[in-house]
C-alpha atoms as a PDB file:
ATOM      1  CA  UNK A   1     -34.867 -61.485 -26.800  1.00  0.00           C
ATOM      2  CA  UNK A   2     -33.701 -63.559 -23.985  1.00  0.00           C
ATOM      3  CA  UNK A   3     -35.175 -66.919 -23.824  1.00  0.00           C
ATOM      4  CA  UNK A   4     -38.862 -67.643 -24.909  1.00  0.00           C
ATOM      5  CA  UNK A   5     -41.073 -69.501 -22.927  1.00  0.00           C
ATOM      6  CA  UNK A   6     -44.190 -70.647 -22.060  1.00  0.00           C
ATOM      7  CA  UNK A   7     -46.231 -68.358 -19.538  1.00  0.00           C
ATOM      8  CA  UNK A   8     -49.540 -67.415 -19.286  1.00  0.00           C
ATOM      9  CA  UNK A   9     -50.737 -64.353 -17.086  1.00  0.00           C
ATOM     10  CA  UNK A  10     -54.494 -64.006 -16.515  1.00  0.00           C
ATOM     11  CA  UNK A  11     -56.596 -61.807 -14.101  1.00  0.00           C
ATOM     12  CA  UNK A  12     -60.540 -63.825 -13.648  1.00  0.00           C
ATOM     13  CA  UNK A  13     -63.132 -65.025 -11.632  1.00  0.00           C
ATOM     14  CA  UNK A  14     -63.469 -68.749 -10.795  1.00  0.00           C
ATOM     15  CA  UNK A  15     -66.670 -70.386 -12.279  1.00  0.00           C
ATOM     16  CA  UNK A  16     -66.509 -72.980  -9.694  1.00  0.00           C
ATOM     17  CA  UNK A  17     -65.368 -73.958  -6.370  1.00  0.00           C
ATOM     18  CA  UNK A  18     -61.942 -76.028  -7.214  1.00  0.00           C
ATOM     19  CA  UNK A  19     -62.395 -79.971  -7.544  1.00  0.00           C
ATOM     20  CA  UNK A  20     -59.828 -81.828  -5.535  1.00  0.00           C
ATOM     21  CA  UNK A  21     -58.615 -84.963  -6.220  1.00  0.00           C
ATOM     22  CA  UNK A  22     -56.145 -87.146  -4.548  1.00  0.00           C
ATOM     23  CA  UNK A  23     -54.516 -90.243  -6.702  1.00  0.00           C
ATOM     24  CA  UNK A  24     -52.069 -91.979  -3.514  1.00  0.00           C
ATOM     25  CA  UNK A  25     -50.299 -89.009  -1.823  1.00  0.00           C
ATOM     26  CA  UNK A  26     -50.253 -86.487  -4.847  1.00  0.00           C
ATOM     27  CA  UNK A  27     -53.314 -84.171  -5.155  1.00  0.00           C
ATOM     28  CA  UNK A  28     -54.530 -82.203  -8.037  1.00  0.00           C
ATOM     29  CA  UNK A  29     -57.022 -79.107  -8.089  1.00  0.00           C
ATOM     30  CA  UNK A  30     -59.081 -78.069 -10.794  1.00  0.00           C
ATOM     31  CA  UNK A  31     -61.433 -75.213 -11.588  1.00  0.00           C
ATOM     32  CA  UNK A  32     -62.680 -73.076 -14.539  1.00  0.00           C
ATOM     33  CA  UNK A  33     -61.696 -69.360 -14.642  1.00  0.00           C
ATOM     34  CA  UNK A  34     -63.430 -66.751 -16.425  1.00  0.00           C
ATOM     35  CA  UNK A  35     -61.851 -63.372 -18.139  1.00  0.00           C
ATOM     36  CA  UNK A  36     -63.368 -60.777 -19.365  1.00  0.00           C
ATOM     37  CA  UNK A  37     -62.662 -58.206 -22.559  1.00  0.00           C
ATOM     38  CA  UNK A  38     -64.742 -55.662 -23.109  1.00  0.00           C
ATOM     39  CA  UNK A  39     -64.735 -53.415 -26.341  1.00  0.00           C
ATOM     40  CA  UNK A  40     -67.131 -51.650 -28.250  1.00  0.00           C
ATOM     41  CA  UNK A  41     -68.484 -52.775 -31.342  1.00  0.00           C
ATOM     42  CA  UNK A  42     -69.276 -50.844 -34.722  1.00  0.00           C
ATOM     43  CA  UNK A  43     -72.381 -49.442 -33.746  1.00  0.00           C
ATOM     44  CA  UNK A  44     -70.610 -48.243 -30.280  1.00  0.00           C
ATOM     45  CA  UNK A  45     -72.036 -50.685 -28.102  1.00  0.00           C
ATOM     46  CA  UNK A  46     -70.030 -52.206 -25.052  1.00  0.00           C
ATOM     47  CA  UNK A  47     -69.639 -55.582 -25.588  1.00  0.00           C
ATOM     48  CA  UNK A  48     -68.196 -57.629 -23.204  1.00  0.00           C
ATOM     49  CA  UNK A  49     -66.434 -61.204 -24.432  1.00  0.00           C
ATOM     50  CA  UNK A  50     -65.978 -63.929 -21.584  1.00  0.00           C
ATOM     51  CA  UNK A  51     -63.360 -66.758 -22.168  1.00  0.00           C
ATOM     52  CA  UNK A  52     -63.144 -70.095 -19.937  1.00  0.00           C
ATOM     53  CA  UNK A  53     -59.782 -71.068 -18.881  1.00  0.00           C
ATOM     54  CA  UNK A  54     -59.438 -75.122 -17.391  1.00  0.00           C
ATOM     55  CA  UNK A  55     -57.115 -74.137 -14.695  1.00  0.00           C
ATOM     56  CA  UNK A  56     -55.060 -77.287 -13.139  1.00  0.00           C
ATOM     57  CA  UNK A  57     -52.798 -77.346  -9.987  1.00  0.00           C
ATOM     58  CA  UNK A  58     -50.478 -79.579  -8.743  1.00  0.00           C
ATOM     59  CA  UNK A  59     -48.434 -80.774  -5.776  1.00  0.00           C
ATOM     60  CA  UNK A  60     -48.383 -78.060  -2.643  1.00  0.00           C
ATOM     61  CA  UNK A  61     -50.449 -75.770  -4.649  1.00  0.00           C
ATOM     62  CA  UNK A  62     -53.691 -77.206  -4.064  1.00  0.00           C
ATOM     63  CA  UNK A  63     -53.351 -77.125  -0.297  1.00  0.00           C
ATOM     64  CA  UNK A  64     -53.589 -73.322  -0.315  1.00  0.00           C
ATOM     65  CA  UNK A  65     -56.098 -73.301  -3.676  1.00  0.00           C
ATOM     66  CA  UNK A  66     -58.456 -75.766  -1.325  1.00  0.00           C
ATOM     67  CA  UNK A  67     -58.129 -72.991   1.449  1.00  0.00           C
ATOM     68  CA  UNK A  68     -58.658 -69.789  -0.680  1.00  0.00           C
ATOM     69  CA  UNK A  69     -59.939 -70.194  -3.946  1.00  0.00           C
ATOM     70  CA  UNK A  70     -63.729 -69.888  -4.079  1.00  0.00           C
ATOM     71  CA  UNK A  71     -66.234 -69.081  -7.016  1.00  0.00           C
ATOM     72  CA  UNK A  72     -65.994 -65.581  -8.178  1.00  0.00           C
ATOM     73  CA  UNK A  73     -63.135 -64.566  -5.699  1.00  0.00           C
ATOM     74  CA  UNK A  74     -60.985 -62.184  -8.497  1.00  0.00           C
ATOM     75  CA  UNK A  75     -57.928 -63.412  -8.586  1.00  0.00           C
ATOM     76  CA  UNK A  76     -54.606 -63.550 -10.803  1.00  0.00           C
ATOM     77  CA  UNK A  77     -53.044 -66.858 -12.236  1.00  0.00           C
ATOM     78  CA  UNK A  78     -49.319 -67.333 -13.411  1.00  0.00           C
ATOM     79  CA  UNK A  79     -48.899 -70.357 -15.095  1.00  0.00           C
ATOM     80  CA  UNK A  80     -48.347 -72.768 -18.379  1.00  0.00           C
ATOM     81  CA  UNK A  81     -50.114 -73.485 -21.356  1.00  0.00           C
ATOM     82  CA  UNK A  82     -50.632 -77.180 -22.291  1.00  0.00           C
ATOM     83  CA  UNK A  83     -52.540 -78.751 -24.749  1.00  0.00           C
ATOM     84  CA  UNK A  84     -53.672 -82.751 -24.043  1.00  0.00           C
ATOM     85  CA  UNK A  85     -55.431 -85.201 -26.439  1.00  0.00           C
ATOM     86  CA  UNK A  86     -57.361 -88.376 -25.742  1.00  0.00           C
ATOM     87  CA  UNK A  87     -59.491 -90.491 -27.517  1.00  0.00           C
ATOM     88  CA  UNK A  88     -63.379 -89.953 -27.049  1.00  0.00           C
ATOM     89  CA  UNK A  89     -65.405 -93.322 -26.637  1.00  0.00           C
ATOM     90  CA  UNK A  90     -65.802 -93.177 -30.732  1.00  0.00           C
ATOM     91  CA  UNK A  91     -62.394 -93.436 -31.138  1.00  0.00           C
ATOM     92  CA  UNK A  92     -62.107 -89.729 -32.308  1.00  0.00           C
ATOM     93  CA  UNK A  93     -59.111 -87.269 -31.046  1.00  0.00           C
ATOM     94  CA  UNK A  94     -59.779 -84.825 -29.143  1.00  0.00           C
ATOM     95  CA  UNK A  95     -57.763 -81.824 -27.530  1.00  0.00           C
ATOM     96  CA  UNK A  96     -57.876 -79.832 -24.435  1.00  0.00           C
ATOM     97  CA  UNK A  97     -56.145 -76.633 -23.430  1.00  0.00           C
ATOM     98  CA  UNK A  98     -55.149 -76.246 -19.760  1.00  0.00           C
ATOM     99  CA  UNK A  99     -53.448 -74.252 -17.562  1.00  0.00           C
ATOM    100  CA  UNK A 100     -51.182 -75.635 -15.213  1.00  0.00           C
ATOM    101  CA  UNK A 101     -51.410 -73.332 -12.489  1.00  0.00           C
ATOM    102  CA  UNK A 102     -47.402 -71.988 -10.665  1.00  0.00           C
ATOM    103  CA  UNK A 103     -48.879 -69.586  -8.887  1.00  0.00           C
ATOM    104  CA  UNK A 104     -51.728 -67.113  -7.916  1.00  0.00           C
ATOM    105  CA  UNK A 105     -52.731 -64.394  -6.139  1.00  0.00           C
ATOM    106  CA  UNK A 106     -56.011 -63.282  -4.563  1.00  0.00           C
ATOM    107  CA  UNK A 107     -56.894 -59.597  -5.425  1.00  0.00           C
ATOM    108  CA  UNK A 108     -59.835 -58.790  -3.621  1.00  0.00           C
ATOM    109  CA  UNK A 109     -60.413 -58.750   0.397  1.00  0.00           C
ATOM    110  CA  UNK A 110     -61.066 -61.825   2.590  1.00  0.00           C
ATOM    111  CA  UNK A 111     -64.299 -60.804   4.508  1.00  0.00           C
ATOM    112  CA  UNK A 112     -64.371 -62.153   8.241  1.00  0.00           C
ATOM    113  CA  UNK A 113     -67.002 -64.371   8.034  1.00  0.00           C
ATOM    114  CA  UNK A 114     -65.193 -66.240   5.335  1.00  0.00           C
ATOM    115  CA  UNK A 115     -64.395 -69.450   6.917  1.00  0.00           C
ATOM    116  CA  UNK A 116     -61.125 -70.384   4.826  1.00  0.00           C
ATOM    117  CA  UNK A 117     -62.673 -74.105   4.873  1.00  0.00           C
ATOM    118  CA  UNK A 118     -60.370 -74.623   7.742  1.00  0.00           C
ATOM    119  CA  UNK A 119     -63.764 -76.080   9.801  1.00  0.00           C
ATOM    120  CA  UNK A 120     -64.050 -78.233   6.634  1.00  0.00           C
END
C-alpha cells in the first residue's frame, strides 16, 4: 500500500467569510465549510445530510484565502485532520476536529464585480 497518511479531500461551501488573525508576523485563517450528501431514505425521499468542517490555515496560505475565499464560494480543500483538546472553564476536556488547510481550489467563476478585497 505505499505509505499511509493523513489527508483529507473535501468539495463545500464556506459558512462564513474566513476570520484572520495575526499573533506577531504569523497569521492564521479560519472558516467553517459545509458538505453536502444526499441519499434517499426508506420511504424514497431525498434527503440531504450537511456536515461542518473547522477549516484552519496557516503561514502564506491565508494571504490568498483573505483574497478569495468568501461565504458560499464552492470550493475544494486538501488538507490534514487534527484533533485538539483543552480544558473548558469547568475543568472538563474537551476535543475539536480541524482541518489544517495545504491547499485549495476555487471551483466556481469569479464574477467582475467581485472586488477580491484588494480595496480592503
Amino acid at each position: 500500500m505505499g505509505t499511509l497518511r493523513n489527508s483529507v479531500h473535501l468539495i463545500g461551501r464556506p459558512g462564513m467569510d474566513p476570520e484572520i488573525k495575526t499573533f506577531g508576523e504569523k497569521k492564521t485563517a479560519r472558516f467553517t465549510l459545509a458538505t453536502n450528501d444526499k441519499y434517499y431514505n426508506d420511504k424514497m425521499e431525498l434527503v440531504t445530510d450537511t456536515q461542518w468542517h473547522n477549516i484552519v490555515a496557516f503561514g502564506k496560505t491565508v494571504d490568498t484565502v483573505e483574497k478569495l475565499v468568501r461565504k458560499g464560494r464552492l470550493m475544494a480543500v486538501d488538507g490534514k485532520i487534527h484533533t485538539r483538546q483543552y480544558e473548558d472553564k469547568d475543568k472538563n476536556k474537551r476535543y475539536i476536529t480541524e482541518i489544517y488547510m495545504d491547499e485549495f481550489m476555487l471551483i466556481d467563476k469569479v464574477s467582475n464585480d467581485d472586488d477580491l478585497r484588494n480595496d480592503e
